[in-house]
C-alpha atoms as a PDB file:
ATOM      1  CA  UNK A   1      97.566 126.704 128.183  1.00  0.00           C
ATOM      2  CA  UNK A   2      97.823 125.408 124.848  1.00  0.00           C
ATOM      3  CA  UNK A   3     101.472 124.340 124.714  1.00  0.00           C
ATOM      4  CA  UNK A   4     100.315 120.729 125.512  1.00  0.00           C
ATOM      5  CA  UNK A   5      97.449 120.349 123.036  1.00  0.00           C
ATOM      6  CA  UNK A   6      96.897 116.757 124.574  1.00  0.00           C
ATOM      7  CA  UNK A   7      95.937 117.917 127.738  1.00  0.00           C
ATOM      8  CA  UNK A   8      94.144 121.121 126.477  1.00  0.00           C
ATOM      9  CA  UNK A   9      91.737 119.284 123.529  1.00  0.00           C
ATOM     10  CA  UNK A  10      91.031 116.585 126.361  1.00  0.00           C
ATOM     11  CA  UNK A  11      87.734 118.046 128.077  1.00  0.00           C
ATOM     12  CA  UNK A  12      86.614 118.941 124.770  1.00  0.00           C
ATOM     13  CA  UNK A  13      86.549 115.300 122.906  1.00  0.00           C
ATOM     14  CA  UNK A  14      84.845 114.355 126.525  1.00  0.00           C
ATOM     15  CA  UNK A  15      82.311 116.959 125.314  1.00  0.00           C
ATOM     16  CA  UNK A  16      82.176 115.587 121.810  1.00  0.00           C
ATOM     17  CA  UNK A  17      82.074 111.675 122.902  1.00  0.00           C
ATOM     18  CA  UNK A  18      79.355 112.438 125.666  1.00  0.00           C
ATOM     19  CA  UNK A  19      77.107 115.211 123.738  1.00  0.00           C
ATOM     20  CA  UNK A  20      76.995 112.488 120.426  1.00  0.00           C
ATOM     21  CA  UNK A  21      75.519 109.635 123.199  1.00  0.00           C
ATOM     22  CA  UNK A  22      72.833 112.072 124.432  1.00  0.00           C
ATOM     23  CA  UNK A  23      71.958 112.984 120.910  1.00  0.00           C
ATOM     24  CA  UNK A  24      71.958 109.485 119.202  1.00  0.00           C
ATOM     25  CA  UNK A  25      69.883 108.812 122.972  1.00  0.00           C
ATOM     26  CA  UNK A  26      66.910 111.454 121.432  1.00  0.00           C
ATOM     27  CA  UNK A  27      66.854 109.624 118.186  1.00  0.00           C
ATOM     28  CA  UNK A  28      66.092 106.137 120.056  1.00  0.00           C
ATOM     29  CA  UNK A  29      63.311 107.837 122.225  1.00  0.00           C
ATOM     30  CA  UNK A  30      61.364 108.706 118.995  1.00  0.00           C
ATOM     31  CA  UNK A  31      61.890 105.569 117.490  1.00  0.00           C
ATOM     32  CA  UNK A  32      60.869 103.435 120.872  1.00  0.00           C
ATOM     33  CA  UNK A  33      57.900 105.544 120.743  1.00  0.00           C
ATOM     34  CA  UNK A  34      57.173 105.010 117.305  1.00  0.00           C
ATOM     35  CA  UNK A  35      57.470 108.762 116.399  1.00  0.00           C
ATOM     36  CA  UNK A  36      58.985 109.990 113.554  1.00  0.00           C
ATOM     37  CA  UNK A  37      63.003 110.906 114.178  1.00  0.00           C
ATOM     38  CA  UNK A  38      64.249 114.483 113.344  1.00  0.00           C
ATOM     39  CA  UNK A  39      67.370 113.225 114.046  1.00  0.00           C
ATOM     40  CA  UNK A  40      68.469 110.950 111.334  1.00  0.00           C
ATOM     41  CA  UNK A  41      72.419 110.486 112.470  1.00  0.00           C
ATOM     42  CA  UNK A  42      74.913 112.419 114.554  1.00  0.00           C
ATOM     43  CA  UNK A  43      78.646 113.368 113.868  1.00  0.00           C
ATOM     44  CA  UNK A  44      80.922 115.139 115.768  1.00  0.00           C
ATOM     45  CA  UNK A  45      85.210 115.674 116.037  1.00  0.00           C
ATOM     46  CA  UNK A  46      87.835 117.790 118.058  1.00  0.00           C
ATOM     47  CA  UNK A  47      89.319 120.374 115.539  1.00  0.00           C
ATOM     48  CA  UNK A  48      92.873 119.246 114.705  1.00  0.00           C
ATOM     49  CA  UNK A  49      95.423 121.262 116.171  1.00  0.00           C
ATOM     50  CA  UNK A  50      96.637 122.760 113.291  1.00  0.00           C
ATOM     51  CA  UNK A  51      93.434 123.697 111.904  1.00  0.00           C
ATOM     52  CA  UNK A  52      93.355 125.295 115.203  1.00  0.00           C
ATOM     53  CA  UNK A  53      96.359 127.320 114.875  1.00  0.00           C
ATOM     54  CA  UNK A  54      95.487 128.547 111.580  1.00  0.00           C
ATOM     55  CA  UNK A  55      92.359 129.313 112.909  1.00  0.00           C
ATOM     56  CA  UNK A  56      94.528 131.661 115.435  1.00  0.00           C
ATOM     57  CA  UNK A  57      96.258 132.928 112.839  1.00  0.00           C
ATOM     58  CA  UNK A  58      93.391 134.374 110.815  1.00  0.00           C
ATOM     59  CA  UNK A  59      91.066 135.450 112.903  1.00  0.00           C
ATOM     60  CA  UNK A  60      93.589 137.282 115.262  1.00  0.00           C
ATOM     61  CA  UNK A  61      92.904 135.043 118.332  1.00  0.00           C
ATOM     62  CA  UNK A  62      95.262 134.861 121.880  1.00  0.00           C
ATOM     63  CA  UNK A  63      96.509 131.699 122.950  1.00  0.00           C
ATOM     64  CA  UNK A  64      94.944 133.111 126.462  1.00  0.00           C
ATOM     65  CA  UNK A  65      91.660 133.818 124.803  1.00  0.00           C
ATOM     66  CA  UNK A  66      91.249 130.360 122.902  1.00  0.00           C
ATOM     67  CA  UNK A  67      88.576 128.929 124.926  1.00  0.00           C
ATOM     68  CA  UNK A  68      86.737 132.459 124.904  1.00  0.00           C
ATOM     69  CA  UNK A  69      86.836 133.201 121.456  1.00  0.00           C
ATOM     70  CA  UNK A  70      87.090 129.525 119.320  1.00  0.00           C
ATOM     71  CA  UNK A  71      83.318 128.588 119.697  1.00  0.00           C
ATOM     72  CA  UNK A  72      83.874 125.126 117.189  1.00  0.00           C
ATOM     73  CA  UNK A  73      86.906 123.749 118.711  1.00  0.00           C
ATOM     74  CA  UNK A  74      84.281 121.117 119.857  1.00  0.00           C
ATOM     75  CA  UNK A  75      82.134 120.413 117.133  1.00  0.00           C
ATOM     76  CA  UNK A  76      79.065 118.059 116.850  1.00  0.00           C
ATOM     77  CA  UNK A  77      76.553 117.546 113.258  1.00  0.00           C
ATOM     78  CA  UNK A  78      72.913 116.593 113.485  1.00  0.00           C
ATOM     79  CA  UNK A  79      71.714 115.754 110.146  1.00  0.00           C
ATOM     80  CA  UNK A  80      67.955 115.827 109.437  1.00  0.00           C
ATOM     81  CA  UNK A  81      65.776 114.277 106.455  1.00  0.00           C
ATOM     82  CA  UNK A  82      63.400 117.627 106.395  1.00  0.00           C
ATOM     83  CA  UNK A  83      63.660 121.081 106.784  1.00  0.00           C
ATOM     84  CA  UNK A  84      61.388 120.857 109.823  1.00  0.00           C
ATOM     85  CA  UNK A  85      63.290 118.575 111.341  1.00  0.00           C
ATOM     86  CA  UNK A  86      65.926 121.107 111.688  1.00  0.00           C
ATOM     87  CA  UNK A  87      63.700 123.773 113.915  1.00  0.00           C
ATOM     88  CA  UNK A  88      62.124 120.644 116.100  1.00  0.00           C
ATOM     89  CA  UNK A  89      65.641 119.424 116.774  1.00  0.00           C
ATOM     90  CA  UNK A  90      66.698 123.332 117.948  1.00  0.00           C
ATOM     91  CA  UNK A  91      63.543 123.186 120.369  1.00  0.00           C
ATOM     92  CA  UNK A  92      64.745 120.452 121.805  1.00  0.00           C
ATOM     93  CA  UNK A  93      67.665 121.825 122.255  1.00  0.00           C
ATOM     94  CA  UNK A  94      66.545 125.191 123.842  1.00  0.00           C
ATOM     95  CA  UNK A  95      64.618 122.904 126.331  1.00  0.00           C
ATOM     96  CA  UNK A  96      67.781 120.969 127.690  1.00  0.00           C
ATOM     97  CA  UNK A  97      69.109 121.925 130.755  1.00  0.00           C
ATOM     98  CA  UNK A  98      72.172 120.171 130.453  1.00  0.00           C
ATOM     99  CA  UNK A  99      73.502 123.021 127.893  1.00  0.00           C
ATOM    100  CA  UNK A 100      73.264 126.507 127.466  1.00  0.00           C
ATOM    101  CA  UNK A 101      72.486 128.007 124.310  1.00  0.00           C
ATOM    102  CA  UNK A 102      74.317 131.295 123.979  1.00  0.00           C
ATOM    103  CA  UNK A 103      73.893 132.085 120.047  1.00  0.00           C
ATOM    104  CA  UNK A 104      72.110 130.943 117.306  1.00  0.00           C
ATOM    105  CA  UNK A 105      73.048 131.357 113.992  1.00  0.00           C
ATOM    106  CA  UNK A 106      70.040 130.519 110.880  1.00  0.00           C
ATOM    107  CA  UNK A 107      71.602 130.354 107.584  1.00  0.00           C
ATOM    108  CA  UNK A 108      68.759 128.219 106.328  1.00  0.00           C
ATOM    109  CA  UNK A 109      66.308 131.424 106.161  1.00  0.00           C
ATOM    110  CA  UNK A 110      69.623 133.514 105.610  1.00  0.00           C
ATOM    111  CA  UNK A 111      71.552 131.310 103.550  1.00  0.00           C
ATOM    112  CA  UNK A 112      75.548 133.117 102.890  1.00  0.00           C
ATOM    113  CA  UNK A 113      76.234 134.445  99.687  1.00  0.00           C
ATOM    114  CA  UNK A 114      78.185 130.752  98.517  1.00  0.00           C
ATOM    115  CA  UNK A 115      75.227 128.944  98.944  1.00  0.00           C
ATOM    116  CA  UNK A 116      76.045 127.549 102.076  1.00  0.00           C
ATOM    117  CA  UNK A 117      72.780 126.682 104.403  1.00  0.00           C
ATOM    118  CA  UNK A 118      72.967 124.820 107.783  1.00  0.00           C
ATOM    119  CA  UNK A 119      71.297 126.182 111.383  1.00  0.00           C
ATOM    120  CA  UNK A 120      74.466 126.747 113.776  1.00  0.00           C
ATOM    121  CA  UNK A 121      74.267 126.675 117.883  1.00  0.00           C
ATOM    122  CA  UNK A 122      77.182 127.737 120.055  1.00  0.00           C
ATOM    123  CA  UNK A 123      76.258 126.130 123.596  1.00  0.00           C
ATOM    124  CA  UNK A 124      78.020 126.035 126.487  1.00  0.00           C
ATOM    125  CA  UNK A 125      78.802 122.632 127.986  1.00  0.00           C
ATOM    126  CA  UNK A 126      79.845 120.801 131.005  1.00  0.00           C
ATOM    127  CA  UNK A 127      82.022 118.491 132.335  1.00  0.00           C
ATOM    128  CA  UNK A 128      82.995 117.014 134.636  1.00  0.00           C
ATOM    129  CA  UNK A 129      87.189 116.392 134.848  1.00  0.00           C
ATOM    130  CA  UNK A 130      88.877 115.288 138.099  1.00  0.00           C
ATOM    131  CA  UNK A 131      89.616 118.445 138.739  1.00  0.00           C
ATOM    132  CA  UNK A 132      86.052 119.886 138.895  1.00  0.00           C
ATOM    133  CA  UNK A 133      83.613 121.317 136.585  1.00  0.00           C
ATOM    134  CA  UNK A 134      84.816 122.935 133.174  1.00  0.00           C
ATOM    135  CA  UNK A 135      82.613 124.913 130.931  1.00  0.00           C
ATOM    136  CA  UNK A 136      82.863 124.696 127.166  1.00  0.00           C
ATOM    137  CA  UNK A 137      82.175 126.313 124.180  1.00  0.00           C
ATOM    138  CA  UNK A 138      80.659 123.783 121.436  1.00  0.00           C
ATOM    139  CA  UNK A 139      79.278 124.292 118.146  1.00  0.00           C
ATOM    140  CA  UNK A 140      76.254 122.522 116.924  1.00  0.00           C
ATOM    141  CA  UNK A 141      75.318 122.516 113.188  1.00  0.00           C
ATOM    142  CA  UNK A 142      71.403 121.166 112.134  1.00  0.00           C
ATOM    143  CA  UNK A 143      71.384 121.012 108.529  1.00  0.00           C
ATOM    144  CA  UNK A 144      69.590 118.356 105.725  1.00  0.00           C
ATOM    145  CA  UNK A 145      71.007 115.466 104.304  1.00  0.00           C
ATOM    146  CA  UNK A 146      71.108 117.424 101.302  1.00  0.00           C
ATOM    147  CA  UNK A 147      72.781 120.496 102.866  1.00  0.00           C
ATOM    148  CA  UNK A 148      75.430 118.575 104.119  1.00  0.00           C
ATOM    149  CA  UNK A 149      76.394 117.006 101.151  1.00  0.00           C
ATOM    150  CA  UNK A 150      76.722 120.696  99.385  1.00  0.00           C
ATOM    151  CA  UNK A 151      79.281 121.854 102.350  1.00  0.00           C
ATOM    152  CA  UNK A 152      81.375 119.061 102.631  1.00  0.00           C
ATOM    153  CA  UNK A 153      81.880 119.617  98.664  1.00  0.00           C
ATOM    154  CA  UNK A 154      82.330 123.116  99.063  1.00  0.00           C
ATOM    155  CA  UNK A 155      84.696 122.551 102.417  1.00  0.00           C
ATOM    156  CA  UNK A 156      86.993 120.018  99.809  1.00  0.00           C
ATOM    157  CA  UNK A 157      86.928 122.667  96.726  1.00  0.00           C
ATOM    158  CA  UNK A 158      87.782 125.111  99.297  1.00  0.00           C
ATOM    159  CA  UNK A 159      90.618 123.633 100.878  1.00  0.00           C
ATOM    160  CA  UNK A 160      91.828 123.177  97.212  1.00  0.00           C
ATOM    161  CA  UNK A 161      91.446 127.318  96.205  1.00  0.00           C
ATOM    162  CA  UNK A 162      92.236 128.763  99.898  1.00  0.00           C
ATOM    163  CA  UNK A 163      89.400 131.083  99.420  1.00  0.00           C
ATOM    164  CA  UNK A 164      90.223 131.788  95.929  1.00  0.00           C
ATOM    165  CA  UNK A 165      87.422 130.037  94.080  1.00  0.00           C
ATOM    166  CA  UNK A 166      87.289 130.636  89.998  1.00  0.00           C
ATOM    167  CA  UNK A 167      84.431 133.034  89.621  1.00  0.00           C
ATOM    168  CA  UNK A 168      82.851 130.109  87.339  1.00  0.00           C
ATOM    169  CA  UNK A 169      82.980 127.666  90.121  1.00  0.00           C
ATOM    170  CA  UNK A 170      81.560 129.860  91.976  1.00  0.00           C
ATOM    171  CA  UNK A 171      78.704 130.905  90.389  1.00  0.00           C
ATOM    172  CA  UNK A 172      77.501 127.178  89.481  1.00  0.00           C
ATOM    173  CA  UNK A 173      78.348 126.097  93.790  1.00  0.00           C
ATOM    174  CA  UNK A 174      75.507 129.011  94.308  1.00  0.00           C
ATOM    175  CA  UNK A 175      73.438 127.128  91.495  1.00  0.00           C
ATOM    176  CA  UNK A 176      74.072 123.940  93.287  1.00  0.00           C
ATOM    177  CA  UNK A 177      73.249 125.320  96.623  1.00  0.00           C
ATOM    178  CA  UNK A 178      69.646 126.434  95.229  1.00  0.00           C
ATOM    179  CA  UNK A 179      69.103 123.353  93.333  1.00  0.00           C
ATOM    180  CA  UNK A 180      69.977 121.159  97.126  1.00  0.00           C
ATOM    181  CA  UNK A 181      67.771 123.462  98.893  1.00  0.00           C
ATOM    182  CA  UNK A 182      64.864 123.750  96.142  1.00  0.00           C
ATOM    183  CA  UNK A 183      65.158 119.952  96.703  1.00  0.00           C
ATOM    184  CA  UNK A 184      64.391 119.893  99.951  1.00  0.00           C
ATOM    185  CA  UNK A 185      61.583 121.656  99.551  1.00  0.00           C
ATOM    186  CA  UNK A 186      60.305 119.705  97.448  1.00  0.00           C
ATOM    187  CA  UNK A 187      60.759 116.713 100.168  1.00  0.00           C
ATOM    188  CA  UNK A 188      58.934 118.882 102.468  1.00  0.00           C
ATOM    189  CA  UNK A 189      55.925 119.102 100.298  1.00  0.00           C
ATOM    190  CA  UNK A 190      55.432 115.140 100.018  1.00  0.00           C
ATOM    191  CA  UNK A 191      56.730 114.736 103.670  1.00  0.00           C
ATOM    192  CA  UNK A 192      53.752 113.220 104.929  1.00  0.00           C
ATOM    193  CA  UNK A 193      53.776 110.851 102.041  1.00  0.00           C
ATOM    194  CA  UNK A 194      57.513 109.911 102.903  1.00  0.00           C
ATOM    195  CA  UNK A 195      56.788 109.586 106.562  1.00  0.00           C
ATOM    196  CA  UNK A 196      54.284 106.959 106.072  1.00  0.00           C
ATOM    197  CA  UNK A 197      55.783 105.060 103.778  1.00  0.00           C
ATOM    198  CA  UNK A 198      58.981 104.857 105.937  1.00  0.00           C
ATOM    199  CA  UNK A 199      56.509 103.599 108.475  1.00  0.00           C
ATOM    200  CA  UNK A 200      55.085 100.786 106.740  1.00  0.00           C
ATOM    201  CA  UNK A 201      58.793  99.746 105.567  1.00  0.00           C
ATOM    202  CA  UNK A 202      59.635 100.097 108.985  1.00  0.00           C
ATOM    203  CA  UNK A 203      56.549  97.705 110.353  1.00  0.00           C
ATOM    204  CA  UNK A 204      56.845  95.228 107.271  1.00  0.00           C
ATOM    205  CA  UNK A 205      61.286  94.817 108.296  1.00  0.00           C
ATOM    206  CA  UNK A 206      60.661  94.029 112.051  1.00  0.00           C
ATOM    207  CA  UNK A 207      57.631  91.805 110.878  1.00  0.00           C
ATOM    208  CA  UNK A 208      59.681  90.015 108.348  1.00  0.00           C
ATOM    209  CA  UNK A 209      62.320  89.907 111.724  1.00  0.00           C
ATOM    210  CA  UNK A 210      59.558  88.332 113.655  1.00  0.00           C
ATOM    211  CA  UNK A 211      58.409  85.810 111.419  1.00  0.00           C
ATOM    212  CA  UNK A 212      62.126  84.333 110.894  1.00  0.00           C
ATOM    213  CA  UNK A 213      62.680  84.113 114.375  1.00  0.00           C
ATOM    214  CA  UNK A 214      59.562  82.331 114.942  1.00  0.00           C
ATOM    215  CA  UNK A 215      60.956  79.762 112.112  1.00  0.00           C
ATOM    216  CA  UNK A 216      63.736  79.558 114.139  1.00  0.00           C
ATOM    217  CA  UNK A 217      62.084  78.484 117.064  1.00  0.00           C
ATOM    218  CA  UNK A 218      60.072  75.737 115.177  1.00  0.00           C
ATOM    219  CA  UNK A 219      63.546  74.572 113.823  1.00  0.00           C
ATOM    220  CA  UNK A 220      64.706  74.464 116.929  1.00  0.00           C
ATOM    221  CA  UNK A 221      62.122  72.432 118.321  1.00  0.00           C
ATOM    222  CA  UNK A 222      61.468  70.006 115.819  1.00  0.00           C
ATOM    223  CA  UNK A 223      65.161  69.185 115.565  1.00  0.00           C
ATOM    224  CA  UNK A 224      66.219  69.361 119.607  1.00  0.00           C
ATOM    225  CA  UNK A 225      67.136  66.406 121.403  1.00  0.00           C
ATOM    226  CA  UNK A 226      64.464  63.952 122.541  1.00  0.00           C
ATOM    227  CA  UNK A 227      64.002  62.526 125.923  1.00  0.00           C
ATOM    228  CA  UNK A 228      64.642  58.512 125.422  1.00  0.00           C
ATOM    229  CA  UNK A 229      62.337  56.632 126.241  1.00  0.00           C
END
């Protein structure tokens, strides 16, 4: 199975490349409606091979169970500017039918010990190869702007300490983690406020878009060819 990783991780960047067009596509329905977007960007990646392997290695898993028991071999980010953009984002989720959500995972309310805080959905996914129909395991994390920017520090620092951190370090990533989420809360108390102003930046750009290309036009016309007489 996995002796030609090519072939294997195939079906699963299909999932990645085709999942990040359907989410980006839920972002542009809010904003063609005019809506506010819980979906500020998406991000997603096939897990290198030998993060794969030492994956394997630590958590005891079969070459012949990979695709059973590696739920994030697949993996796809939504980030979100609010807190409550994370739950609206899993409702839309649960409501798909192109996906099945088999478990969800809230360390937002249930944050790990480090700090850590993100909303994580294993779903089972689709596609469609030459060869038929293939179902696959792929993670999706919903976290904040804020919380994202915490875990990709903590991912770095632990990469550097393999799971060793100094007990100083620690201590002040669990500070940081309360200090990134307190923030968001405090986002979510003025989040009306934000909203609206975003709005009226929003209106006041594609005006300022509209009035330039209505220069334009005049330009155009006053300096286009003229019929001789």
């Amino acid at each position: 199975m996995a002796e030609n990783w090519r072939h294997f991780l195939l079906p699963y960047q299909q999932a990645v490349d085709e999942l990040k067009i359907k989410l980006r596509g839920m972002r542009k329905q809010f904003q063609d409606l005019n809506q506010h977007a819980p979906i500020e960007f998406v991000t997603g990646r096939v897990k290198p091979v030998d993060s794969i392997k030492e994956k394997m290695v630590r958590r005891h898993i079969q070459q012949d169970r990979l695709e059973q028991d590696m739920q994030d071999i697949a993996g796809l980010r939504i980030m979100c500017q609010f807190v409550e953009d994370i739950y609206q984002v899993v409702d839309l989720l649960r409501q798909r039918s192109d996906m099945t959500i088999l478990e969800e995972r809230d360390y937002i309310t249930n944050a790990k010990p480090s700090g850590y805080r993100s909303y994580h959905i294993v779903i089972e996914y689709p596609v469609q190869l030459v060869s038929g129909e293939k179902k696959l395991l792929t993670e999706i994390q919903v976290r904040t702007l804020s919380m994202n920017f915490w875990a990709t520090i903590e991912h770095s620092l632990n990469y550097k300490y393999q799971d060793d951190f100094p007990i100083e370090l620690s201590e002040r990533l669990q500070r940081a983690g309360e200090a990134a989420f307190k923030l968001d809360n405090e986002m979510s108390e003025i989040r009306e406020e934000i909203q609206e102003a975003q709005n009226l930046f929003s209106y006041g750009k594609s005006n300022s878009w509209s009035e330039q290309e209505n220069k334009d036009h005049e330009q155009n016309d006053d300096t286009g060819p003229t019929t001789p007489n």
